[in-house]
N, C-alpha and C. Protein backbone atom coordinates (compact mmCIF):
# COMPACT_ATOMS: atom_id res chain seq x y z
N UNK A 1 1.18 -17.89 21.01
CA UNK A 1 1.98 -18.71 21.87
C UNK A 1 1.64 -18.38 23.32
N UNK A 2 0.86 -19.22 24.22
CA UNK A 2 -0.07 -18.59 25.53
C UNK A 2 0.54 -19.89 25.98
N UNK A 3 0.47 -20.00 27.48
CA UNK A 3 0.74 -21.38 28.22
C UNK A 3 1.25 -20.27 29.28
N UNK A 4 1.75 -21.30 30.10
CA UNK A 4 2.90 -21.23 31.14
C UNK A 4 4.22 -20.70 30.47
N UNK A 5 4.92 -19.89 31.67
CA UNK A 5 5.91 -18.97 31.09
C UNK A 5 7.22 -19.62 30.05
N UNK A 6 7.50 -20.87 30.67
CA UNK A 6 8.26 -21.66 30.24
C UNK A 6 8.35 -22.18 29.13
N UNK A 7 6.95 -21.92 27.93
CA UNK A 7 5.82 -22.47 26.96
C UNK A 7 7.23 -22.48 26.04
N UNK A 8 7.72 -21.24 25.67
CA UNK A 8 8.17 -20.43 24.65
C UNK A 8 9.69 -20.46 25.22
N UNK A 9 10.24 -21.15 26.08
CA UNK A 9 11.38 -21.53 26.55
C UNK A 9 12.51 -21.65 25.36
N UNK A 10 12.28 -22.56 23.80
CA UNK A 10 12.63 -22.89 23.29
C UNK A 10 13.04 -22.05 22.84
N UNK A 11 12.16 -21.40 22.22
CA UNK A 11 11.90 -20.44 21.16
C UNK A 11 13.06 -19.02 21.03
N UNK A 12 14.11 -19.26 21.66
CA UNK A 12 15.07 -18.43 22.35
C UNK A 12 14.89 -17.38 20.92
N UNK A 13 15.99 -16.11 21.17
CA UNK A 13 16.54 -15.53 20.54
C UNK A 13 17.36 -15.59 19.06
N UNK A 14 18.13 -16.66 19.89
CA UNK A 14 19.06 -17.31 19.29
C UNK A 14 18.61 -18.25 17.79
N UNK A 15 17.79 -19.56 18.67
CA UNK A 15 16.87 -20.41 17.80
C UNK A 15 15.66 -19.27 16.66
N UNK A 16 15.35 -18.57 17.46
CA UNK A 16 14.52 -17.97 16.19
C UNK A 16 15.05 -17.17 15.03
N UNK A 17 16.46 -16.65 15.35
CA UNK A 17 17.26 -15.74 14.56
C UNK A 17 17.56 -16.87 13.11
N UNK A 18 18.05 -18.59 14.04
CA UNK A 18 18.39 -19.31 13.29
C UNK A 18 17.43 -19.84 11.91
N UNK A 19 16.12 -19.48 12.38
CA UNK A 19 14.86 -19.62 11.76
C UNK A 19 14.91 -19.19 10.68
N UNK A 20 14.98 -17.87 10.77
CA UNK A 20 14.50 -16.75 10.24
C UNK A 20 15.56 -16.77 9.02
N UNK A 21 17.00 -17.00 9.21
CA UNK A 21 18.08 -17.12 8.34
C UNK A 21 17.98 -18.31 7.55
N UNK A 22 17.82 -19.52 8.03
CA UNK A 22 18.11 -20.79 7.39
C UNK A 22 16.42 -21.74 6.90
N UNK A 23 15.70 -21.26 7.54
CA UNK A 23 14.10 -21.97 7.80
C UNK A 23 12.90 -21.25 7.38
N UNK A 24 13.08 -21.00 5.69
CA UNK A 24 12.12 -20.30 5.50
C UNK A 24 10.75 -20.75 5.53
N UNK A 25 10.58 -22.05 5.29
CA UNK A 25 9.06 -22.78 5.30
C UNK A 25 9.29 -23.62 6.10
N UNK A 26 8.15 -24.28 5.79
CA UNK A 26 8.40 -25.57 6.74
C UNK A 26 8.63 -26.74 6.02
N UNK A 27 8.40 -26.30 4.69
CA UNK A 27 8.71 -27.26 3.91
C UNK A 27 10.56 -27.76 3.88
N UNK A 28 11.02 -26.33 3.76
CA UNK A 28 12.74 -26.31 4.20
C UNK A 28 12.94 -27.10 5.47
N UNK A 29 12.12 -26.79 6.75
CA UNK A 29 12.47 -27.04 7.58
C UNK A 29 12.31 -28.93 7.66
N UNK A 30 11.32 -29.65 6.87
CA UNK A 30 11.01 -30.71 6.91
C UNK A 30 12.60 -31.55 5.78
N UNK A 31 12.93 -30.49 4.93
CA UNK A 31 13.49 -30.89 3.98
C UNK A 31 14.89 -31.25 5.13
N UNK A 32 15.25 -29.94 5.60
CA UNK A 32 16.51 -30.40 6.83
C UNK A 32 16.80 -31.32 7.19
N UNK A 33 15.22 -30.96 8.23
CA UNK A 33 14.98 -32.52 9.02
C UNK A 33 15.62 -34.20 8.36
N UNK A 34 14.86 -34.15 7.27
CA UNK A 34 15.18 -35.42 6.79
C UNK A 34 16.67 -35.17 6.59
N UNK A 35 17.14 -34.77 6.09
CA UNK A 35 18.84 -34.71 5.86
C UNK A 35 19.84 -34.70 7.61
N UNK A 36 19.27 -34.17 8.22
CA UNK A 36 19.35 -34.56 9.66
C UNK A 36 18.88 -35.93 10.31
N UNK A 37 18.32 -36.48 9.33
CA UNK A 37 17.81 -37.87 9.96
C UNK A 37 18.66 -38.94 9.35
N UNK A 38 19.23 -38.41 8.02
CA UNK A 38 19.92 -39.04 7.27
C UNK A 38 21.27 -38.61 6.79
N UNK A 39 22.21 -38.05 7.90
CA UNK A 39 23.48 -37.37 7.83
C UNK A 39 24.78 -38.18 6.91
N UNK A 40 24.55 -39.13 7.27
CA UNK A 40 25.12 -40.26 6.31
C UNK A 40 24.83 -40.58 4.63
N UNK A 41 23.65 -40.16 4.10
CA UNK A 41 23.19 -40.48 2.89
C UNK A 41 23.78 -38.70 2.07
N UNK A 42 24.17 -39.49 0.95
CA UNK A 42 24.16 -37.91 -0.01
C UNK A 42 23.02 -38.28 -0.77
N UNK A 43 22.36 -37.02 -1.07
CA UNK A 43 21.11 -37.13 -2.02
C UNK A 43 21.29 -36.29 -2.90
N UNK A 44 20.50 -36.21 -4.27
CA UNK A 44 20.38 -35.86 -5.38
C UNK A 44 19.09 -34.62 -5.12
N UNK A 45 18.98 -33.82 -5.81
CA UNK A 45 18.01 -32.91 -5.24
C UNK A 45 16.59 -33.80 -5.39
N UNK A 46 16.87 -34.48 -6.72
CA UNK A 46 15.37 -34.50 -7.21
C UNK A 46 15.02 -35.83 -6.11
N UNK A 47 15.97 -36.93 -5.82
CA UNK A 47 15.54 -37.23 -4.54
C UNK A 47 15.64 -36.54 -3.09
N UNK A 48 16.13 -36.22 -2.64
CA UNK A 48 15.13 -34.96 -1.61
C UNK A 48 13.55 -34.96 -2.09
N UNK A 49 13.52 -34.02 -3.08
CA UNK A 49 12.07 -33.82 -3.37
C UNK A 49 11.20 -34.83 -3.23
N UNK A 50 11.31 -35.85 -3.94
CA UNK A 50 10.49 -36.79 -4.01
C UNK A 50 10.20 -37.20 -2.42
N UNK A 51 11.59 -37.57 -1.54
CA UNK A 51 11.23 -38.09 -0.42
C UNK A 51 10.35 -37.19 0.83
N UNK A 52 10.82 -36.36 0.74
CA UNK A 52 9.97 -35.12 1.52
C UNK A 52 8.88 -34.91 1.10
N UNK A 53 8.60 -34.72 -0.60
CA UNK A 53 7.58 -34.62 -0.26
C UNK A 53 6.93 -35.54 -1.57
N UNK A 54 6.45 -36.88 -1.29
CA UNK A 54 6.01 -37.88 -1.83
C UNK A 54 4.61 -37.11 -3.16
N UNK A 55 4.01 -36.51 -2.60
CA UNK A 55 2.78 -35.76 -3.25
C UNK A 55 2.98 -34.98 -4.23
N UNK A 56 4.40 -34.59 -4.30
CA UNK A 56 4.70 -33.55 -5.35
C UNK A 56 4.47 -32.06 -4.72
N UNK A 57 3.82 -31.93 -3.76
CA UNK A 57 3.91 -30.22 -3.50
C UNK A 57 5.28 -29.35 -3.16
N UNK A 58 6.63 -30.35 -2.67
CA UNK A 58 7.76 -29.60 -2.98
C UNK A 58 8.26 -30.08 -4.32
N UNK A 59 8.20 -29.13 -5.58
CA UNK A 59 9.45 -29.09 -6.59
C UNK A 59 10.46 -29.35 -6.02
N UNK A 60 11.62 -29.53 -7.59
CA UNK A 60 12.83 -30.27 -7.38
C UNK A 60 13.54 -28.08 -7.23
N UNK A 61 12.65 -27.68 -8.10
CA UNK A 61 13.44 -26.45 -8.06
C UNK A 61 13.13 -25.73 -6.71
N UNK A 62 11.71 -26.03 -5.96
CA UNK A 62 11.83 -25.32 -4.59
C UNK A 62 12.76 -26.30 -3.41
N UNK A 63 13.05 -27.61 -3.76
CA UNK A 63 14.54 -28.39 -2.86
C UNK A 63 15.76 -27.59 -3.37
N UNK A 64 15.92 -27.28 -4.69
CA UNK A 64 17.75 -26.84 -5.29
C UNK A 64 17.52 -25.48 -4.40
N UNK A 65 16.57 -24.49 -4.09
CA UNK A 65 16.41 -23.15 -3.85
C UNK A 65 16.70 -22.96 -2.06
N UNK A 66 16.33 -24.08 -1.57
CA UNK A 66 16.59 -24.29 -0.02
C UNK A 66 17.84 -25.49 0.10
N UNK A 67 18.13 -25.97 -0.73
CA UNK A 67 19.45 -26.99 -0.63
C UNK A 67 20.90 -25.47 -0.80
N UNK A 68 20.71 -24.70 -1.74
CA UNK A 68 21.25 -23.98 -1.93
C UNK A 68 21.62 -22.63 -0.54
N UNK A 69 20.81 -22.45 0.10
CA UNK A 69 20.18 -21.38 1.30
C UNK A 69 21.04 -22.87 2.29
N UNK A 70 20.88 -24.03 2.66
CA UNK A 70 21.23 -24.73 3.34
C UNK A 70 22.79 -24.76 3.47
N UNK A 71 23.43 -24.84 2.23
CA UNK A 71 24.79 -24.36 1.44
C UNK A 71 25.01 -23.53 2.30
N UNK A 72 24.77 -22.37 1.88
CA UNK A 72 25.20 -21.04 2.23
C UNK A 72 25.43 -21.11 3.65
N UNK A 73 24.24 -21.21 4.50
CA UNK A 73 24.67 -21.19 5.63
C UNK A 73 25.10 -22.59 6.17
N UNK A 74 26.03 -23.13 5.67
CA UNK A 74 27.24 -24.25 5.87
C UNK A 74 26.42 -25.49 7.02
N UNK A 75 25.05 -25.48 6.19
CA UNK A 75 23.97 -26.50 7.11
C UNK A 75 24.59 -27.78 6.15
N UNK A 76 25.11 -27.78 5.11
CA UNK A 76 25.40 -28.99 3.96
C UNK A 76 26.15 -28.65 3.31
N UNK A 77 26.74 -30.21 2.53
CA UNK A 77 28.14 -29.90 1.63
C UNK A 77 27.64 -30.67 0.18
N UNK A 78 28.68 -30.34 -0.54
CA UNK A 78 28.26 -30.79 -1.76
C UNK A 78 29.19 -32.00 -1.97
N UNK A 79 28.95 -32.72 -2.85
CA UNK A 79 29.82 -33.85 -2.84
C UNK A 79 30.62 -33.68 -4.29
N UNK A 80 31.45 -34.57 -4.76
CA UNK A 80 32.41 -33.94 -6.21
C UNK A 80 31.29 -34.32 -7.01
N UNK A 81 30.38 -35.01 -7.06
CA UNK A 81 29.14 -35.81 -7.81
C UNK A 81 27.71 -34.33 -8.08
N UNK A 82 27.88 -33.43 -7.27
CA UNK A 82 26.90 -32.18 -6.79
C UNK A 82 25.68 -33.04 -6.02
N UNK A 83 25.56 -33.91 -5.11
CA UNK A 83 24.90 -34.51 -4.24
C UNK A 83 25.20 -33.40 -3.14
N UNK A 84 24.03 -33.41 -1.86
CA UNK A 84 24.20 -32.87 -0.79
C UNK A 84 24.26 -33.69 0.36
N UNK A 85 25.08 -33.55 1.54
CA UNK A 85 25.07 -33.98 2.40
C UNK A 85 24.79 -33.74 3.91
N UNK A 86 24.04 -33.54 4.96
CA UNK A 86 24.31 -32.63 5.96
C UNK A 86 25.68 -32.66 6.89
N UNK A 87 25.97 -31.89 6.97
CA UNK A 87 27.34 -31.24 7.49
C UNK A 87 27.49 -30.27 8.18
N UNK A 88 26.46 -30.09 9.65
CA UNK A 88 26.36 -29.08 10.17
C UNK A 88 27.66 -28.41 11.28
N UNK A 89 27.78 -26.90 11.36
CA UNK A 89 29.04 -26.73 12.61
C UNK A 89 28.19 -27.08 13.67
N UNK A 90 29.21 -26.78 14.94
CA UNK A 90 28.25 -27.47 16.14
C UNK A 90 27.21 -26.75 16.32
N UNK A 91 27.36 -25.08 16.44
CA UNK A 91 26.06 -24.36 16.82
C UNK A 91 24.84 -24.91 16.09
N UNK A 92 24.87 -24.89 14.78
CA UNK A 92 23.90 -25.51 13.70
C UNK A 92 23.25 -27.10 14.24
N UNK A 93 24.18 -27.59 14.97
CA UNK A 93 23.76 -29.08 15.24
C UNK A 93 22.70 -28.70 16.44
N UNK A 94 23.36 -28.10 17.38
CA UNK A 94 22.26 -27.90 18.71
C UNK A 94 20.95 -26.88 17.98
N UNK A 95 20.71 -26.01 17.11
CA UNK A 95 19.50 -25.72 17.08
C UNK A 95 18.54 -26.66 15.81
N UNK A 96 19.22 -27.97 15.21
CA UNK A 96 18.90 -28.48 14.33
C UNK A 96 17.93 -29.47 15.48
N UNK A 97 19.07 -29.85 16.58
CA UNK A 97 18.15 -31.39 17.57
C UNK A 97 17.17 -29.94 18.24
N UNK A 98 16.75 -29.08 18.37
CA UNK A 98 15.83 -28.09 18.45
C UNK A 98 14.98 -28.21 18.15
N UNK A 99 14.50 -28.03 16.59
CA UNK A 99 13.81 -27.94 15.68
C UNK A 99 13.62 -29.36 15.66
N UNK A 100 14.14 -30.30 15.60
CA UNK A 100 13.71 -31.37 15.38
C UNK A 100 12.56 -32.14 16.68
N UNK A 101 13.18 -31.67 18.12
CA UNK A 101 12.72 -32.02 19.18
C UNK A 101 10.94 -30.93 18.94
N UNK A 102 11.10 -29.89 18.76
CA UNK A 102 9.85 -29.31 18.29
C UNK A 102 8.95 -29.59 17.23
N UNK A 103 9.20 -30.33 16.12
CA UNK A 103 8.97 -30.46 15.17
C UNK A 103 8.32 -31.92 15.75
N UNK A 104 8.35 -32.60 16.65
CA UNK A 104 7.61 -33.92 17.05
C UNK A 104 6.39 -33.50 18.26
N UNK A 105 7.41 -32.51 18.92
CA UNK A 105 6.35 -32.06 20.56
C UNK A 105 5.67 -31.06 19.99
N UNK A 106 5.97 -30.00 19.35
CA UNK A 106 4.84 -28.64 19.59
C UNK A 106 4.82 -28.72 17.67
N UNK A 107 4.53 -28.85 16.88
CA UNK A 107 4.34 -28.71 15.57
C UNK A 107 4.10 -27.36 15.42
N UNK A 108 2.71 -27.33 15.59
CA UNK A 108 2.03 -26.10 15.03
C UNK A 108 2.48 -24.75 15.69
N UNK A 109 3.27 -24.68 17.03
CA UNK A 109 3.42 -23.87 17.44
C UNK A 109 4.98 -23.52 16.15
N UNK A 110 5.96 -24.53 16.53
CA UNK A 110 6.95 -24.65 15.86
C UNK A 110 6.59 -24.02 14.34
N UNK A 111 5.90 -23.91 13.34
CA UNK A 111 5.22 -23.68 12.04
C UNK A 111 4.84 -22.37 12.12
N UNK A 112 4.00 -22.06 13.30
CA UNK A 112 3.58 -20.47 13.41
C UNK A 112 4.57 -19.63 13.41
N UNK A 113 6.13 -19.99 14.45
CA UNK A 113 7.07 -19.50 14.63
C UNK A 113 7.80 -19.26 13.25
N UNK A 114 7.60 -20.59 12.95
CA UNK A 114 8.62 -19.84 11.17
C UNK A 114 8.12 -19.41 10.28
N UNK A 115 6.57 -19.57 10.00
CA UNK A 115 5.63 -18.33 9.15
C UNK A 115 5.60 -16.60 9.92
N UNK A 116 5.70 -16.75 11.06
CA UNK A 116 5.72 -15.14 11.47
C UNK A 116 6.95 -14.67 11.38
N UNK A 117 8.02 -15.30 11.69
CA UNK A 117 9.60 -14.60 11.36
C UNK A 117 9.64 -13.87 9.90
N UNK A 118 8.94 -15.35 8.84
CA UNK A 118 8.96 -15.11 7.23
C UNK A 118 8.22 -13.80 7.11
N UNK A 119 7.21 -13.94 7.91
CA UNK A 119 5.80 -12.61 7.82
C UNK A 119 6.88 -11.21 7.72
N UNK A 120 7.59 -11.53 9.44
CA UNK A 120 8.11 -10.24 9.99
C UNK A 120 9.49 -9.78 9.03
N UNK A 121 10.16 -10.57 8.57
CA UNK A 121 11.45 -10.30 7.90
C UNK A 121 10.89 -9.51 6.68
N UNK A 122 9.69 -9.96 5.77
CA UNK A 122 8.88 -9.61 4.72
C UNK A 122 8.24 -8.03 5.13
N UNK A 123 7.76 -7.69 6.33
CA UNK A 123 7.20 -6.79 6.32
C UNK A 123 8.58 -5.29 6.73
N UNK A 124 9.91 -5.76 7.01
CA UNK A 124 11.10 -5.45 7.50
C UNK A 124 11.53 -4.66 6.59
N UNK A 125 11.09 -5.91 4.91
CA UNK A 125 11.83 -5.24 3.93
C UNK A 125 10.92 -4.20 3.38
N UNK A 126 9.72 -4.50 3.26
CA UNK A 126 8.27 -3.40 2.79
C UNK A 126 9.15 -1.80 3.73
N UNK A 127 9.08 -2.16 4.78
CA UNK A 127 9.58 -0.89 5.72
C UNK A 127 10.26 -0.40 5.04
N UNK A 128 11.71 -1.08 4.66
CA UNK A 128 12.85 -0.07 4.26
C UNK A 128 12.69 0.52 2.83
N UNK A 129 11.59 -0.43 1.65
CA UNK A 129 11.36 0.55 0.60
C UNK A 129 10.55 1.44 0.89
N UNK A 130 9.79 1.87 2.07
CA UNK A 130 8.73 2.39 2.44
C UNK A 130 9.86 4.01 2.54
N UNK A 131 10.68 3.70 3.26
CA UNK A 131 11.39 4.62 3.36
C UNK A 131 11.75 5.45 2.50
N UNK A 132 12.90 4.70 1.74
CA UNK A 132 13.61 5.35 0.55
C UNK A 132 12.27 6.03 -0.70
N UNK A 133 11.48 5.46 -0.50
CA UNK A 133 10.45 6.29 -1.68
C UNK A 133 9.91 7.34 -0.95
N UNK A 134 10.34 7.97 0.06
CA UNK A 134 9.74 9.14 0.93
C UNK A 134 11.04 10.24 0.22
């Protein structure tokens, strides 16, 4: 991430923490997106899947595994039907038009950012068994 100082402006603290918790791929993050584009629609997992990702490279079980992670952190609700809906609190809304505003202007930078969090959280946990087997 090189540019002008301002480059990485986005990329706050805050927004990347949100990453790192809720945005494990980008496939999640695309999966959001669309549910952010479509706050009004409840979907079925296996549509999610299909619509995100037309090709088949997201499973219905890697959508239930990030619909579920989306859950948790109260990014979506379930409906009495088990449909999902997005239902974000406000903080969640401002780093969602975030990600979304990045996700059109800087892509790849946006993608690097949530593969190195995944990298760094992954190498976080290596650390702490690194430990305990000492």
């Amino acid at each position: 991430m090189t540019g002008a100082p301002d480059d990485n402006a986005d990329f706050t603290d805050e927004f990347c923490a949100f990453l790192q918790s809720s945005v494990a791929t980008v496939d999640a993050a695309e999966l959001l997106l669309l549910l952010h584009d479509h706050r009004d629609t409840a979907w079925s997992t296996k549509e999610l899947a299909a619509k995100v990702s037309p090709h088949g490279t997201v499973t219905e079980a890697e959508a239930a595994k990030y619909l579920e992670m989306f859950q948790q952190r109260k990014l979506v609700e379930r409906t009495p039907d088990g449909r999902v809906r997005y239902r974000p609190s406000k903080a969640a809304e401002r780093h969602l038009a975030t990600l979304r505003r990045l996700y059109v202007e800087r892509p790849v930078t946006l993608f690097r950012v949530i593969y190195a969090l995944r990298d760094r959280k992954i190498k976080t946990l290596a650390d702490a068994f690194r430990i305990f087997r000492k």
